[in-house]
Protein backbone atom coordinates (compact mmCIF):
# COMPACT_ATOMS: atom_id res chain seq x y z
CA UNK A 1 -52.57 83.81 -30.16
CA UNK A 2 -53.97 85.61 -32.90
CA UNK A 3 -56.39 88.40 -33.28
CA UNK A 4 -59.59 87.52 -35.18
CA UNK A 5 -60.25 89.72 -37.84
CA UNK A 6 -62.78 92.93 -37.07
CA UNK A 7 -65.71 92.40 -39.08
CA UNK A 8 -66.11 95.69 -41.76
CA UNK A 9 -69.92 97.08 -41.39
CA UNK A 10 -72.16 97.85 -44.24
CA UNK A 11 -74.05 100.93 -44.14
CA UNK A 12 -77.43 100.99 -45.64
CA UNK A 13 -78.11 104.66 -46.60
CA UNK A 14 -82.29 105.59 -47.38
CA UNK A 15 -84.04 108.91 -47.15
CA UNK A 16 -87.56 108.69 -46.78
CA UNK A 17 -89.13 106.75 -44.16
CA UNK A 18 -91.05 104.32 -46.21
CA UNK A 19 -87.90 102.84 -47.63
CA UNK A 20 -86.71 102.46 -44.42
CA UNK A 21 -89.66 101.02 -43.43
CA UNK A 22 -88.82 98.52 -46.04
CA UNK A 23 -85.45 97.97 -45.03
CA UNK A 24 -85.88 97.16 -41.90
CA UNK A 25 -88.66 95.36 -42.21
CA UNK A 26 -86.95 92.80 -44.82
CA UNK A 27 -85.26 89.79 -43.89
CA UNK A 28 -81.84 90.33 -42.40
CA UNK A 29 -81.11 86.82 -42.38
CA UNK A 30 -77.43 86.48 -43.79
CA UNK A 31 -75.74 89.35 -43.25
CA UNK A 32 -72.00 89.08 -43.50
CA UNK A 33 -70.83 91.97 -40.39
CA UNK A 34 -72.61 94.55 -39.10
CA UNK A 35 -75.49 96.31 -40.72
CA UNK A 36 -76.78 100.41 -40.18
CA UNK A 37 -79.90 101.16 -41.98
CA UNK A 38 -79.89 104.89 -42.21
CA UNK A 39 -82.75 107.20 -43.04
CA UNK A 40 -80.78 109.90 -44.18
CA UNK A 41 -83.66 113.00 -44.68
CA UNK A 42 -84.77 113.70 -48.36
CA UNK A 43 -82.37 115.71 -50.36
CA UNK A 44 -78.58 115.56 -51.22
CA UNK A 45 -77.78 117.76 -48.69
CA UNK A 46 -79.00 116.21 -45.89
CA UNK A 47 -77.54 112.58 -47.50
CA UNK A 48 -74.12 114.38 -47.14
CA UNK A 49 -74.71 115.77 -43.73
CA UNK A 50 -75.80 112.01 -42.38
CA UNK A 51 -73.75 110.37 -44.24
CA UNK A 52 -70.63 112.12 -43.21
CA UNK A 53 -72.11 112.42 -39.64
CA UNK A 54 -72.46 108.73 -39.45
CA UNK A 55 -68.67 107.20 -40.77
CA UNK A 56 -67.32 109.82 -38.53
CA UNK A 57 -67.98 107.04 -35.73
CA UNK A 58 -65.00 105.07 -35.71
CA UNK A 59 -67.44 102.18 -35.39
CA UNK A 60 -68.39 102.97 -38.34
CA UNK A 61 -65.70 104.48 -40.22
CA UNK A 62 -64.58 101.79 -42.92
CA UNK A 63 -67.83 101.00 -44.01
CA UNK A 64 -68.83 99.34 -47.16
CA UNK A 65 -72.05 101.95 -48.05
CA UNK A 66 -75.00 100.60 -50.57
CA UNK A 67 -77.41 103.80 -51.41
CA UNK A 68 -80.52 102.81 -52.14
CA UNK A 69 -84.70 103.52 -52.11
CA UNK A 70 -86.81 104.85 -54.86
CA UNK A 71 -86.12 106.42 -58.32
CA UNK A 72 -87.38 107.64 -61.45
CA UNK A 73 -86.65 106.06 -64.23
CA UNK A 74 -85.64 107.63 -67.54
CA UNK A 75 -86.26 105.62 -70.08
CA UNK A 76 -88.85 104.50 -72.32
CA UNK A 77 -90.36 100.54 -71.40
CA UNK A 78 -89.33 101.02 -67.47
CA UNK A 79 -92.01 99.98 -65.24
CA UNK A 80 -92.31 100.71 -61.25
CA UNK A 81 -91.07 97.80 -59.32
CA UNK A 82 -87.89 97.58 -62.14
CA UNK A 83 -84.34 97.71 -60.26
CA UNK A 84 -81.42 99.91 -61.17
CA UNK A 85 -78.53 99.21 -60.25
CA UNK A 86 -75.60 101.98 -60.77
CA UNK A 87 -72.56 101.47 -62.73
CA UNK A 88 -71.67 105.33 -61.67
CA UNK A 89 -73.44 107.67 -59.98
CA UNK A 90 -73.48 111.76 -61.62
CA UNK A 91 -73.81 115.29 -59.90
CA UNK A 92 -72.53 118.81 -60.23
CA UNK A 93 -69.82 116.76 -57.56
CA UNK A 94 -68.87 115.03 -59.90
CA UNK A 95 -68.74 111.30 -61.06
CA UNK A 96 -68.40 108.13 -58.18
CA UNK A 97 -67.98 104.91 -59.68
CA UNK A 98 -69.29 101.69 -58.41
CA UNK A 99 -68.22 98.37 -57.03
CA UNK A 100 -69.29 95.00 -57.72
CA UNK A 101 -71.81 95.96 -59.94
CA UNK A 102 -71.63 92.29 -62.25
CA UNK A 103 -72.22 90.79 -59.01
CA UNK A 104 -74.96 92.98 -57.41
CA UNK A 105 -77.11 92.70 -60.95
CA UNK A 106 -76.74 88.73 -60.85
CA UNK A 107 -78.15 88.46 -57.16
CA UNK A 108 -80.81 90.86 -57.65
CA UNK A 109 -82.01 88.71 -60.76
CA UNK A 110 -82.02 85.94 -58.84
CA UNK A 111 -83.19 86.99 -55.56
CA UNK A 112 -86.13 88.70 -57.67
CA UNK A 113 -86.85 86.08 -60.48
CA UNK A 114 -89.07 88.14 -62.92
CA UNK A 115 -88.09 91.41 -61.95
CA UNK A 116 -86.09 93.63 -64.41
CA UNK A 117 -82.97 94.50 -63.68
CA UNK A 118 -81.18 98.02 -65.63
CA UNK A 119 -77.61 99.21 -65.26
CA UNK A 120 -76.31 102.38 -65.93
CA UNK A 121 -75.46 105.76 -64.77
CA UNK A 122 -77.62 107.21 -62.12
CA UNK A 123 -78.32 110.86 -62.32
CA UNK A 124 -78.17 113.38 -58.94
CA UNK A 125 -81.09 115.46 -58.69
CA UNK A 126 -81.84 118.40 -55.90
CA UNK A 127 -85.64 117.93 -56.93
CA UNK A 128 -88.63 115.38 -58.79
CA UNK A 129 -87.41 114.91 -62.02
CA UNK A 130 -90.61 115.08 -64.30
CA UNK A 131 -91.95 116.11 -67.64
CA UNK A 132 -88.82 116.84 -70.39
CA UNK A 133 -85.88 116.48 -67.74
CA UNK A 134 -86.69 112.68 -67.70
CA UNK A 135 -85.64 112.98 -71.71
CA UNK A 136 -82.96 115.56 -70.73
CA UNK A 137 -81.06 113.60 -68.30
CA UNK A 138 -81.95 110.55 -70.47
CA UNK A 139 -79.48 112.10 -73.91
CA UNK A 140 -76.86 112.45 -71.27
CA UNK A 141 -76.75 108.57 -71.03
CA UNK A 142 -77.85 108.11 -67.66
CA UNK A 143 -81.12 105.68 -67.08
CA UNK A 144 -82.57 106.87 -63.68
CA UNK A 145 -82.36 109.87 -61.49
CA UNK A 146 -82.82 110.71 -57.56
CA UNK A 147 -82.09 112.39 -55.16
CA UNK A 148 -79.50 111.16 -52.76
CA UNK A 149 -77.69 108.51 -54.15
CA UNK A 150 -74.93 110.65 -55.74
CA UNK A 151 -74.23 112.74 -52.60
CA UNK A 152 -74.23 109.25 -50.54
CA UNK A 153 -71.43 108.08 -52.12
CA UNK A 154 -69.46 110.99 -52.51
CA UNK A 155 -69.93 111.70 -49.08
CA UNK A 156 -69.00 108.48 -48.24
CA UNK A 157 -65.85 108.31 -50.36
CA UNK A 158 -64.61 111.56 -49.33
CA UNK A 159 -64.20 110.11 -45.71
CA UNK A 160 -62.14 107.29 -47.12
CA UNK A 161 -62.07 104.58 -49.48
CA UNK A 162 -64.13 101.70 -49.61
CA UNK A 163 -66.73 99.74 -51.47
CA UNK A 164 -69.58 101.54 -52.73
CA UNK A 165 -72.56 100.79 -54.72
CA UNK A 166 -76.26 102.41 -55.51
CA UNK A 167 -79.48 100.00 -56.26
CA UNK A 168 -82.70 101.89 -56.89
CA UNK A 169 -86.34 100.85 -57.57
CA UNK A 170 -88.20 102.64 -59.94
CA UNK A 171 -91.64 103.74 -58.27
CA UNK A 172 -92.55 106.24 -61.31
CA UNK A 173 -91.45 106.47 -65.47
CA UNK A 174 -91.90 108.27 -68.96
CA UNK A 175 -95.03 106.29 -68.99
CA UNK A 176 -95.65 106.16 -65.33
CA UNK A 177 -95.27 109.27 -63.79
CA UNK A 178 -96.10 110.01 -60.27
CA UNK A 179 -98.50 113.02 -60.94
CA UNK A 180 -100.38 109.81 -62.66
CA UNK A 181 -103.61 107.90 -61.42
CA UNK A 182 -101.34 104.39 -61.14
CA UNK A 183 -98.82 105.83 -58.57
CA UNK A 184 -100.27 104.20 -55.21
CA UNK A 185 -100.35 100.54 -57.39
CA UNK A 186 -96.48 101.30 -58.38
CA UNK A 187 -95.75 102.75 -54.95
CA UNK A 188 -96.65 99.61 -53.35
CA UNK A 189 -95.12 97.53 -56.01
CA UNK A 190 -91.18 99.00 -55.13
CA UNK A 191 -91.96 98.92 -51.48
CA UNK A 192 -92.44 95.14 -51.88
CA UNK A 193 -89.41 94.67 -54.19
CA UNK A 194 -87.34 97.23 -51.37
CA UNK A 195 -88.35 95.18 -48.80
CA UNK A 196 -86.53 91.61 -50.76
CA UNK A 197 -83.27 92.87 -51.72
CA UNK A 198 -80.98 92.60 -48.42
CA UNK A 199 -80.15 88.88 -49.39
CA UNK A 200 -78.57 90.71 -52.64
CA UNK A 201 -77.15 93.33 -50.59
CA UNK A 202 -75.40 91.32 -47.73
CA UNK A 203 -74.24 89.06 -51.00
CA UNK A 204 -72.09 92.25 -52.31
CA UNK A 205 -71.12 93.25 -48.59
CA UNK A 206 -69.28 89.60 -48.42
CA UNK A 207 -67.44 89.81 -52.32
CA UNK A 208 -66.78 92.99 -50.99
CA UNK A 209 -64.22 91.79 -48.21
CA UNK A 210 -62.88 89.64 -50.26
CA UNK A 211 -59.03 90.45 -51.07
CA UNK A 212 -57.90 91.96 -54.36
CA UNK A 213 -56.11 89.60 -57.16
């Protein structure tokens, strides 16, 4: 008699309660194992404090981890409601690279027919970006910013290896910015793309397992 094989969890890591709101409200039809939507706290330190907390349950411990909520985006022609997905993520931590990014970009196009879909480097922030850091952050290459996403995955690495990834919505940009009269209509536009992208999610969990040629 054989053992069956132990299903490896994905850990869905959020800060702010309306993107878990979103989360959790979306259809979690399909999932391929086990699936923790965290709300993490806004900031990267408290993304590293969860985080860590979190894959210190051995339940828990080899977890795929997908960071995700809202962003700002950096560069000229993004829109709120646009999707980011991260090739890298950057902070003063240093650089995380990505998994499965090919794949992730392909089911969020077409999970989301219509919706545009950016990759890039995703900039660590301990604040709002606004004003001239959007075009600051912008020369150094990357195309979005926030504030947790970075510290997720190094936190998440640091514990052990495994498959990570960062998708962001854009709720404000150059043209768009929060401070701005259209910032409830884009709000409410990335809550309703945040709340559609688990099928793309659970997609990546499951090429995620898959073994190594």
């Amino acid at each position: 008699m054989t053992d069956q094989p132990v299903a490896v969890p994905l850990l869905i890591a959020c800060a702010l309660g309306i993107e878990h709101l979103a989360l959790r409200s979306g259809d979690r039809g399909g999932a391929g194992g086990p699936v923790t939507v965290l709300r993490t706290g806004m900031g990267p330190k408290a993304a590293e404090r969860s985080v860590t907390r979190v894959l210190g349950d051995p339940a828990l411990r080899a977890a795929a981890v997908l960071a995700t909520g809202f962003c700002a985006g950096l560069a000229p022609g993004m829109h709120p409601g646009d999707l980011v997905v991260a090739e890298e993520t950057r902070d003063p931590r240093g650089v995380t690279a990505c998994a499965g990014t090919d794949l992730l970009a392909g089911e969020l196009t077409r999970t989301l027919p219509g919706r545009t879909v950016h990759r890039g480097p995703l900039a660590g922030s301990d604040h709002v970006v606004r004003g001239p850091e959007r075009g600051a952050l912008l020369a150094t290459g990357a195309i979005a910013a926030d504030m947790e996403s970075a510290a997720t995955l190094h936190s998440a690495m640091r514990v052990g290896a495994r498959a990570v990834a960062a998708v962001r919505v854009v709720v404000d940009a150059p043209e768009h910015e929060l401070v701005r009269i259209g910032t409830v209509r884009g709000g409410i536009s990335a809550f309703r793309v945040l709340r559609s992208v688990l099928p793309a999610f659970f997609e990546w969990h499951r090429s995620s397992l898959l073994p190594r040629r």
